[in-house]
C-alpha atoms as a PDB file:
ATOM      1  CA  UNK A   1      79.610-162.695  25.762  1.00  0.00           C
ATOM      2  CA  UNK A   2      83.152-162.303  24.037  1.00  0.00           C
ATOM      3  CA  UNK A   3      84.781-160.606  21.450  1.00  0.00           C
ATOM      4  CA  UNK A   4      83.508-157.434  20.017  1.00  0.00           C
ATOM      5  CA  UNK A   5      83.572-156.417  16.092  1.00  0.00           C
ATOM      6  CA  UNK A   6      87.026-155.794  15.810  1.00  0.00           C
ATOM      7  CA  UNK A   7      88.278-159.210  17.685  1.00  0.00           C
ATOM      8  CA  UNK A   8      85.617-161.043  16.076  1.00  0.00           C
ATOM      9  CA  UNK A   9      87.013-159.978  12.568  1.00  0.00           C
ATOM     10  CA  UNK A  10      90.395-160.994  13.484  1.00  0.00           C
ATOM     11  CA  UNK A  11      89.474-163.897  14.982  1.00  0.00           C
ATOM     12  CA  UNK A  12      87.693-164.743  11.838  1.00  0.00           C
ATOM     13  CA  UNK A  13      90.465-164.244   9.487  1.00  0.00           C
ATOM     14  CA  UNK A  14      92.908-166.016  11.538  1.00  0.00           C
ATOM     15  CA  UNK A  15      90.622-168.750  11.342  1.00  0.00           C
ATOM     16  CA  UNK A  16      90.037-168.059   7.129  1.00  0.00           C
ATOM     17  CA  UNK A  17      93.686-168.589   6.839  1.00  0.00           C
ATOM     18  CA  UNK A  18      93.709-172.231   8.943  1.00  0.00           C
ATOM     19  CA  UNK A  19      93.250-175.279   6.662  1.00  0.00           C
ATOM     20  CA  UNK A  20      89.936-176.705   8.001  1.00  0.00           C
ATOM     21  CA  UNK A  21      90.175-180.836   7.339  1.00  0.00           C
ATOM     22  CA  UNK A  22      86.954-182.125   5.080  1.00  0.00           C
ATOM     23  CA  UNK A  23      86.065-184.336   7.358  1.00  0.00           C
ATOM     24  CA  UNK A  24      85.091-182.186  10.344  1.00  0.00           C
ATOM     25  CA  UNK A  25      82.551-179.871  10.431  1.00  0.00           C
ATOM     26  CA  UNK A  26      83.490-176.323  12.142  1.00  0.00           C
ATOM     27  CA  UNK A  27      81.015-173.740  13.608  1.00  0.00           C
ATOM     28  CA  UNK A  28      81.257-170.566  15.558  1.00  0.00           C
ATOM     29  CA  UNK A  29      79.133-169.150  17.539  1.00  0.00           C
ATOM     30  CA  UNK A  30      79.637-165.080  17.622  1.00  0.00           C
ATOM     31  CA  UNK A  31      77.249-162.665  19.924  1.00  0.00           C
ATOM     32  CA  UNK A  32      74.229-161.323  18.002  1.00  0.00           C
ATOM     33  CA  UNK A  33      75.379-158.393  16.669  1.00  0.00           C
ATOM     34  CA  UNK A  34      78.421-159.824  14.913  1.00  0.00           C
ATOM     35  CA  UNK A  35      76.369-162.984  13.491  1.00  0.00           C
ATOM     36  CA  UNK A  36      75.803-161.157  10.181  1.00  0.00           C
ATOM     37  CA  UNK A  37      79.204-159.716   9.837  1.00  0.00           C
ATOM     38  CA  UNK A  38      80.567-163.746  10.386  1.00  0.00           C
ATOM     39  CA  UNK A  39      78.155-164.783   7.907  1.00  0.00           C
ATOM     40  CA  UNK A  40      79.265-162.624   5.093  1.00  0.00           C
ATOM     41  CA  UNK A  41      83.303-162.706   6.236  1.00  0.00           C
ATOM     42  CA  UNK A  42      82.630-166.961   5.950  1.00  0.00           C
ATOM     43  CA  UNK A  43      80.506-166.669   2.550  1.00  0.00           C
ATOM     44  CA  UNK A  44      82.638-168.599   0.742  1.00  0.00           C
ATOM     45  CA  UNK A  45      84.589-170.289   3.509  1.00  0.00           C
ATOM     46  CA  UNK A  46      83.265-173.881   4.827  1.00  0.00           C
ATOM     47  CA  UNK A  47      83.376-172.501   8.636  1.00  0.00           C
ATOM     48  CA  UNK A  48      79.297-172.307   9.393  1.00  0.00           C
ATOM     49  CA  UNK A  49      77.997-169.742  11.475  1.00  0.00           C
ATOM     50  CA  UNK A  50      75.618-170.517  14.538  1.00  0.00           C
ATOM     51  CA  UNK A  51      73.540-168.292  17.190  1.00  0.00           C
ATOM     52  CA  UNK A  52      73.340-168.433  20.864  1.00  0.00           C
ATOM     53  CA  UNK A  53      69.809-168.542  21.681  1.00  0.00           C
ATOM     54  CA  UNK A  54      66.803-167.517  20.181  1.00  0.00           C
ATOM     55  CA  UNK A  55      63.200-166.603  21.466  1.00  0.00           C
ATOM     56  CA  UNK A  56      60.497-168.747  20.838  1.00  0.00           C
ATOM     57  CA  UNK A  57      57.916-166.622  19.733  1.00  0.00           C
ATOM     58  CA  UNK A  58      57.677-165.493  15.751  1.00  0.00           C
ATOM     59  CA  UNK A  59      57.724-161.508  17.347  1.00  0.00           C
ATOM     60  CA  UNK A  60      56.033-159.768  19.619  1.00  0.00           C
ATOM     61  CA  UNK A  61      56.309-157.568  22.634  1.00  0.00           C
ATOM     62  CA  UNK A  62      59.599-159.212  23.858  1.00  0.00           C
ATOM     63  CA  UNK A  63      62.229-156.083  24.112  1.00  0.00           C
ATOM     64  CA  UNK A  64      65.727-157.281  23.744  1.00  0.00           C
ATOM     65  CA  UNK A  65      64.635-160.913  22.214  1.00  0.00           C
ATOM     66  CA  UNK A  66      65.750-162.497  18.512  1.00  0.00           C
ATOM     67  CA  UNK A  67      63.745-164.693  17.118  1.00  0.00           C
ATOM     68  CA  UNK A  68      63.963-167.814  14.722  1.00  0.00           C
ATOM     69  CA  UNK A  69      62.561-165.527  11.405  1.00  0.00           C
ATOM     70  CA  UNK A  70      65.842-162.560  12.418  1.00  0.00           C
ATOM     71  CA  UNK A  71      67.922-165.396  12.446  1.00  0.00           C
ATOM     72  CA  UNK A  72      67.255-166.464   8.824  1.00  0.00           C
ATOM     73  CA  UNK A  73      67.400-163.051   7.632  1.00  0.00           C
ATOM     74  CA  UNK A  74      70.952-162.777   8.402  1.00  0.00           C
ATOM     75  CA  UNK A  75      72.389-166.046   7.487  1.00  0.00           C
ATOM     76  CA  UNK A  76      71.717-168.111  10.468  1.00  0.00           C
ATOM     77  CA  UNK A  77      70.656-171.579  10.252  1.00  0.00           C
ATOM     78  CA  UNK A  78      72.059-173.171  13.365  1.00  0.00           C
ATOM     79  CA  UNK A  79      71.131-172.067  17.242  1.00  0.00           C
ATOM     80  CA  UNK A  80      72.779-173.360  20.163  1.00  0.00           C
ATOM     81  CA  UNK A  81      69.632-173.816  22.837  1.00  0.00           C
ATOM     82  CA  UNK A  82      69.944-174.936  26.422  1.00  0.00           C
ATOM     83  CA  UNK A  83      73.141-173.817  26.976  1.00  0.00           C
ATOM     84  CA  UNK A  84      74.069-174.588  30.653  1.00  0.00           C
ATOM     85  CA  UNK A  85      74.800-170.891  31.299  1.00  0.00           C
ATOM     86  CA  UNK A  86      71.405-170.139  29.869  1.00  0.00           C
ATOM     87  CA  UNK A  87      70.148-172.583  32.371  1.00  0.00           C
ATOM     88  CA  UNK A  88      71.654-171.361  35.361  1.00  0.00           C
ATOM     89  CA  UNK A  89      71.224-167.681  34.730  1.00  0.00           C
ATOM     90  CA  UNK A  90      68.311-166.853  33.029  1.00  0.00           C
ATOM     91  CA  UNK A  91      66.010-169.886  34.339  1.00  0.00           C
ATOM     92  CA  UNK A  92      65.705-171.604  31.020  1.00  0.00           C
ATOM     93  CA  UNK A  93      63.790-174.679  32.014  1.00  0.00           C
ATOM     94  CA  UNK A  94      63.570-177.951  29.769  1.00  0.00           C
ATOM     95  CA  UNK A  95      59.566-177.003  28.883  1.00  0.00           C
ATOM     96  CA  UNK A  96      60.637-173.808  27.666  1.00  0.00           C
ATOM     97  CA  UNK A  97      63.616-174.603  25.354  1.00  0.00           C
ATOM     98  CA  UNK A  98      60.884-177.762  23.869  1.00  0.00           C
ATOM     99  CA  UNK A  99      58.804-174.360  22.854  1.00  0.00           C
ATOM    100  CA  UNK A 100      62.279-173.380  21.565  1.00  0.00           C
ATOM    101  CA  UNK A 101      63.360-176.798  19.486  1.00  0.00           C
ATOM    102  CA  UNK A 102      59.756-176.290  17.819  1.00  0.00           C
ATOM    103  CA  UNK A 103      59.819-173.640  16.984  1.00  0.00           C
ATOM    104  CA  UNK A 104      63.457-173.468  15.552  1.00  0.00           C
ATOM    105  CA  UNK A 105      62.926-176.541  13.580  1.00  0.00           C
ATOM    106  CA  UNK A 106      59.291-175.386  12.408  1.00  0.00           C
ATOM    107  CA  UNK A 107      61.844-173.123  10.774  1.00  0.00           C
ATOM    108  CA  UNK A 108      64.105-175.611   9.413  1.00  0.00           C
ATOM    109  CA  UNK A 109      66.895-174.507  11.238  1.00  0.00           C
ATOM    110  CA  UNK A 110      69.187-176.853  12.376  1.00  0.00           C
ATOM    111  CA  UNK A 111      69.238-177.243  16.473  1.00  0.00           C
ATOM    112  CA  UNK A 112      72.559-177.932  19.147  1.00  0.00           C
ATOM    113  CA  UNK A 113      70.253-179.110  21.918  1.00  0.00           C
ATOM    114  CA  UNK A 114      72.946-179.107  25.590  1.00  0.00           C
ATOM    115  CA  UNK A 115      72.050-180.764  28.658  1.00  0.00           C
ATOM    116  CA  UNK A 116      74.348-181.924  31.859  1.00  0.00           C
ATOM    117  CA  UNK A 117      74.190-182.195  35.679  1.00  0.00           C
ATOM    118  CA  UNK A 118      75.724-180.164  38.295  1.00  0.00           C
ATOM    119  CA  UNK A 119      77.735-181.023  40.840  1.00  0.00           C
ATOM    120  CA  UNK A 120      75.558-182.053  43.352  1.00  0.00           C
ATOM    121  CA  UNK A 121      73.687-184.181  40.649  1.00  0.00           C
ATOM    122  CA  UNK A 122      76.931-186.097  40.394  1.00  0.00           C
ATOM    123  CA  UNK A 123      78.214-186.772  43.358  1.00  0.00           C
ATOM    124  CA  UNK A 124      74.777-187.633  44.477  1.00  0.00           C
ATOM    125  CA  UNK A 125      74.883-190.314  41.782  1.00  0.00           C
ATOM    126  CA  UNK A 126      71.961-188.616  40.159  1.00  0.00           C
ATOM    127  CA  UNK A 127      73.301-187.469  36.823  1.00  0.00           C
ATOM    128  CA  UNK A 128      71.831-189.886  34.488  1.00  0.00           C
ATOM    129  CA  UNK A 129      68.047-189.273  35.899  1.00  0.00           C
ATOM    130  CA  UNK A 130      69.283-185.194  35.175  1.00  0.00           C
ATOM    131  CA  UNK A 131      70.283-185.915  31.824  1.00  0.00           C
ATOM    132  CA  UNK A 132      67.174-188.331  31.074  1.00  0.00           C
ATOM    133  CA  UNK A 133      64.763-185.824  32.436  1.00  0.00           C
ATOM    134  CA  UNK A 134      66.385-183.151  30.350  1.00  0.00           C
ATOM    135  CA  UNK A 135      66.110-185.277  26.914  1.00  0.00           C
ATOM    136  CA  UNK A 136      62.856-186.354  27.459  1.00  0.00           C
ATOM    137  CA  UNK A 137      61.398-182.762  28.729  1.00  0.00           C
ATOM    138  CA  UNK A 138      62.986-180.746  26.430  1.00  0.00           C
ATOM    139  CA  UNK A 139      63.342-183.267  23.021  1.00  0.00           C
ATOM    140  CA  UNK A 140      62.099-186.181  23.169  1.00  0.00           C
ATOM    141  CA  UNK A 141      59.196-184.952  22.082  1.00  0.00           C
ATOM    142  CA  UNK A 142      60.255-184.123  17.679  1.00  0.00           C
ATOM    143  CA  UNK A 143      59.416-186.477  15.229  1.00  0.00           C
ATOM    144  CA  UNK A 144      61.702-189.395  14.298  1.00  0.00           C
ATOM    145  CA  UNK A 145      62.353-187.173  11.347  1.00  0.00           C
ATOM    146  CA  UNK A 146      63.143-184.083  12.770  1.00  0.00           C
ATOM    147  CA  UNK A 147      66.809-185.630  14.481  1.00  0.00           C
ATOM    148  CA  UNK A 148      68.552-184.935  11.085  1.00  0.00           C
ATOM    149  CA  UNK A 149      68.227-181.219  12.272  1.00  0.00           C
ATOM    150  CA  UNK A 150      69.824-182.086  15.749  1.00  0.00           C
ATOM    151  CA  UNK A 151      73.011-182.175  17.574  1.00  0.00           C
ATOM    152  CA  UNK A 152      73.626-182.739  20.965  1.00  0.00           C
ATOM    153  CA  UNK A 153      75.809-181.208  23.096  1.00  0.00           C
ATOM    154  CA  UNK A 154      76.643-182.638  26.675  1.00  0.00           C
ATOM    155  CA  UNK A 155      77.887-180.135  29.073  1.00  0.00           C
ATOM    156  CA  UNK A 156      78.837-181.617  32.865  1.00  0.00           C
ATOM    157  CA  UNK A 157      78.308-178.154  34.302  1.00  0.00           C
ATOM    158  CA  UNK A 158      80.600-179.474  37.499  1.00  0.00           C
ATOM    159  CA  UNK A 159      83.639-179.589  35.172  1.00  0.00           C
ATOM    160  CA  UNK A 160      83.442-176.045  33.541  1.00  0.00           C
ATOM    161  CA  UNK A 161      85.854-173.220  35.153  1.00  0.00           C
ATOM    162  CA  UNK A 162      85.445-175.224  38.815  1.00  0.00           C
ATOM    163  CA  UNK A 163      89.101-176.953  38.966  1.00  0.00           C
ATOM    164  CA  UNK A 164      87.125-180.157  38.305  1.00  0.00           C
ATOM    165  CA  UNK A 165      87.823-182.572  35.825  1.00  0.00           C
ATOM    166  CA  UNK A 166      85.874-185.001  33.994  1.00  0.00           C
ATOM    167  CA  UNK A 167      87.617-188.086  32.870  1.00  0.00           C
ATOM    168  CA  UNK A 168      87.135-189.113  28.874  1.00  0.00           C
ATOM    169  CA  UNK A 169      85.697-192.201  30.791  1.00  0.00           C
ATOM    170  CA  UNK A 170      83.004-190.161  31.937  1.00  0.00           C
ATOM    171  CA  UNK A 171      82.695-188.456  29.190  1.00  0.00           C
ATOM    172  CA  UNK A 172      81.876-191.550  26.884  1.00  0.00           C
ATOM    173  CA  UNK A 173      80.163-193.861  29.786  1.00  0.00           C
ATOM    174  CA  UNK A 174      77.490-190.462  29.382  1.00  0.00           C
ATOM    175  CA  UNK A 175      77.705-189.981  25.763  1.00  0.00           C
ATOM    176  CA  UNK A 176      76.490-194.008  25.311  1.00  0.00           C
ATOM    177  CA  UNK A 177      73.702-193.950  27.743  1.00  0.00           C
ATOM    178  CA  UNK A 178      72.453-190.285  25.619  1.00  0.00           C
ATOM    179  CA  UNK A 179      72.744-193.136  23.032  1.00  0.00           C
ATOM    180  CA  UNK A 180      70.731-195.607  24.449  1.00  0.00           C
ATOM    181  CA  UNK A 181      68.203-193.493  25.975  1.00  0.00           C
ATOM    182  CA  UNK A 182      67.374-192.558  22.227  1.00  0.00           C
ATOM    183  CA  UNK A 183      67.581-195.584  20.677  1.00  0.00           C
ATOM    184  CA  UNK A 184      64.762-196.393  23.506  1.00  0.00           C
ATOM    185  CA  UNK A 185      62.526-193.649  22.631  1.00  0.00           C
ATOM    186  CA  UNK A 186      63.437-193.744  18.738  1.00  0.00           C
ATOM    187  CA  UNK A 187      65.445-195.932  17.266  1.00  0.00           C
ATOM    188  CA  UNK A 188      68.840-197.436  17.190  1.00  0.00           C
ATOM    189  CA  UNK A 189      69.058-195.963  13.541  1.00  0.00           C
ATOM    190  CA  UNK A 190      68.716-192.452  14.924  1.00  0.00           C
ATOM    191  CA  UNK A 191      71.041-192.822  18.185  1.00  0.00           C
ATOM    192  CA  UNK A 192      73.504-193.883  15.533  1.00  0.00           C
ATOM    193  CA  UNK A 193      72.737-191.188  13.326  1.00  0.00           C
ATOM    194  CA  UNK A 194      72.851-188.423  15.465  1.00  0.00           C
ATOM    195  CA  UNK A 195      76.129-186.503  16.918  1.00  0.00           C
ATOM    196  CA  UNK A 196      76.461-185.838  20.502  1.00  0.00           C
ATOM    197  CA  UNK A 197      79.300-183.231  21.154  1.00  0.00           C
ATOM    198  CA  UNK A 198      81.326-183.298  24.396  1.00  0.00           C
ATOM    199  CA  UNK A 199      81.126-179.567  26.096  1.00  0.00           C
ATOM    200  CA  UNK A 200      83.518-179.868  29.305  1.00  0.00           C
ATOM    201  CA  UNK A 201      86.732-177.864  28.957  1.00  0.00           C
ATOM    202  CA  UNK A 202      87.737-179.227  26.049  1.00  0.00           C
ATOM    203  CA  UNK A 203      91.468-177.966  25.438  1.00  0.00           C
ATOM    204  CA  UNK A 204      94.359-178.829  22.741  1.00  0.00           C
ATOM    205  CA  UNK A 205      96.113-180.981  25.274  1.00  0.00           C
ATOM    206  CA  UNK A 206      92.922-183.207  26.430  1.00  0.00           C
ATOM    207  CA  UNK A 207      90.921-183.209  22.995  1.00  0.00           C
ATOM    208  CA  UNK A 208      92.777-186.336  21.713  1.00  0.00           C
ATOM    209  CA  UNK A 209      92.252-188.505  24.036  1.00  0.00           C
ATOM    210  CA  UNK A 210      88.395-187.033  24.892  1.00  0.00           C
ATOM    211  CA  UNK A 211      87.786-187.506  20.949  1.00  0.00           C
ATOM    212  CA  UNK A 212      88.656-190.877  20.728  1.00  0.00           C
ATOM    213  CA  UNK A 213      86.284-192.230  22.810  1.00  0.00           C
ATOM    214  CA  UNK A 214      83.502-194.127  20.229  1.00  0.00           C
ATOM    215  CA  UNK A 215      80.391-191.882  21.230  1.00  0.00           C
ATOM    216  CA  UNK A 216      81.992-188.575  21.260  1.00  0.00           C
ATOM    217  CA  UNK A 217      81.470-186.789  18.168  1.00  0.00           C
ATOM    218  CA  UNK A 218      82.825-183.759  18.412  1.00  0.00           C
ATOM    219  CA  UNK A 219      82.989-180.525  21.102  1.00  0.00           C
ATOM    220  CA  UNK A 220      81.374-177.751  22.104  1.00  0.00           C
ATOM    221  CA  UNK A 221      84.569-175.303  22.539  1.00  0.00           C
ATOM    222  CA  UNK A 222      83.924-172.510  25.045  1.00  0.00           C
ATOM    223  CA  UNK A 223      86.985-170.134  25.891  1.00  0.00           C
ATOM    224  CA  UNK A 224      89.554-172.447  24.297  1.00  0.00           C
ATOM    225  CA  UNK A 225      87.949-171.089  20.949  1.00  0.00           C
ATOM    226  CA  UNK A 226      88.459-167.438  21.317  1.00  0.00           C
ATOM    227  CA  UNK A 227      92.057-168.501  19.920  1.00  0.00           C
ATOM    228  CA  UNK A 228      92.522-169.620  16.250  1.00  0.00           C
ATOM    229  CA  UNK A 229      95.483-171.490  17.414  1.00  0.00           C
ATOM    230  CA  UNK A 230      93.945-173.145  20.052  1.00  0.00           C
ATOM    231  CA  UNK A 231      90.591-173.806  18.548  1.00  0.00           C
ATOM    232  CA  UNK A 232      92.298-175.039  15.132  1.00  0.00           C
ATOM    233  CA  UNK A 233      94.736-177.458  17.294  1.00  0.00           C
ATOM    234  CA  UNK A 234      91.239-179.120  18.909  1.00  0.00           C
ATOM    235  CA  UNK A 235      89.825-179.853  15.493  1.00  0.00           C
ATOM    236  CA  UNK A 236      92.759-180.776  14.248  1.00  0.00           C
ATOM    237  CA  UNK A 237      92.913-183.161  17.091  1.00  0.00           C
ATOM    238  CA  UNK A 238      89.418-184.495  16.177  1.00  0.00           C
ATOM    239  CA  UNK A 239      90.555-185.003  13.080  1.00  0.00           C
ATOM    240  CA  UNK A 240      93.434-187.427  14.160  1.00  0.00           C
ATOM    241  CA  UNK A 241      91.291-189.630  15.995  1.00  0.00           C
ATOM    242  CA  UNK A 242      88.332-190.244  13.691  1.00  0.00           C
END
């Protein structure tokens, strides 16, 4: 919940006048009401433009909800669901964002699924049963087909704003069993296929070294991004290690 119409147009063109390499693919994210605005400013720019959430009913009596159909209307082909802040404060359990996946890619929109353990998950020693339990509740369900529409996004919750830091170790030791859990329920063709973004304080002077790990394919940028600068020296850094 950042950035209102006037920061989100600056931020935009600051981002317009950044080079953005070919060979990464850049979203943002911008609150509801500035989704259309982003999607006409980035028309003819390659930056795509993604939601936060979305409801997973068509309509109905849901006051303050957007659903999948508004979306479309406006541009919007990509929805972040599962975030771990919509998780921990608005109860988002893994059977509700499956209702959520379905219905998003019943509209062929394309879905960035997130998942990750808290603290007391990890230092319990419990964190890949979380993350298992998350995939298979709240994806694992889609057709083998449907994973072209789907990114991942891992978020250790324990290493967001707590002081906390997860190692790029960590980061690709859970990145490769994501991997392996769906080449066990799929395919190895589709664990390959898919992208599984890293979403743990990613910052310009960590996103090297967190980027080059082999299963890490890319990050979900929280505050980092509300600076062109800063945001545009992360993909860059992608973009040096792929």
């Amino acid at each position: 919940m950042n950035n209102d119409l006037a920061e989100t147009t600056l931020l935009l063109k600051e981002l317009k006048a950044q080079v953005i390499p070919e060979n990464v693919h850049v979203m943002v994210a911008p609150a509801f009401v500035n989704l259309n605005h982003a999607f006409k400013s980035l028309a003819d720019h390659p930056i795509t433009v993604a939601a936060q959430n979305m409801h997973q009913a068509e309509s109905g009596a849901f006051t303050g909800e957007v659903s999948a159909g508004m979306l479309k209307s406006v541009g919007v082909e990509v929805v972040i669901l599962g975030h771990s802040e919509r998780r921990a404060y608005f109860g988002e359990t893994n059977e509700l964002l499956s209702k959520k996946i379905n219905t998003a890619l019943a509209h062929d929109m394309t879905v960035i699924y997130c998942f990750g353990e808290e603290i007391t998950d990890r230092k319990e020693g419990n964190h890949f049963n979380v993350v298992e339990a998350q995939l298979q509740q709240g994806i694992f369900h889609i057709a083998e087909g449907n994973w072209k529409q789907v990114i991942l996004a891992y978020e250790p919750v324990w290493a967001i704003g707590t002081g906390e830091t997860a190692s790029p170790e960590q980061a690709q030791e859970m990145h490769a069993f994501v991997r392996e859990c769906i080449a066990k329920n799929y395919s190895q063709r589709v664990a390959e296929g898919v992208s599984i973004l890293y979403g743990g304080s990613v910052k310009p002077n960590n996103a090297s070294e967190i980027f080059g790990k082999p299963d890490v394919d890319g990050g979900l940028i929280g505050g980092a991004a509300l600076d062109a600068n800063n945001f545009m020296a992360i993909v860059n850094a992608f973009n040096s290690t792929k």
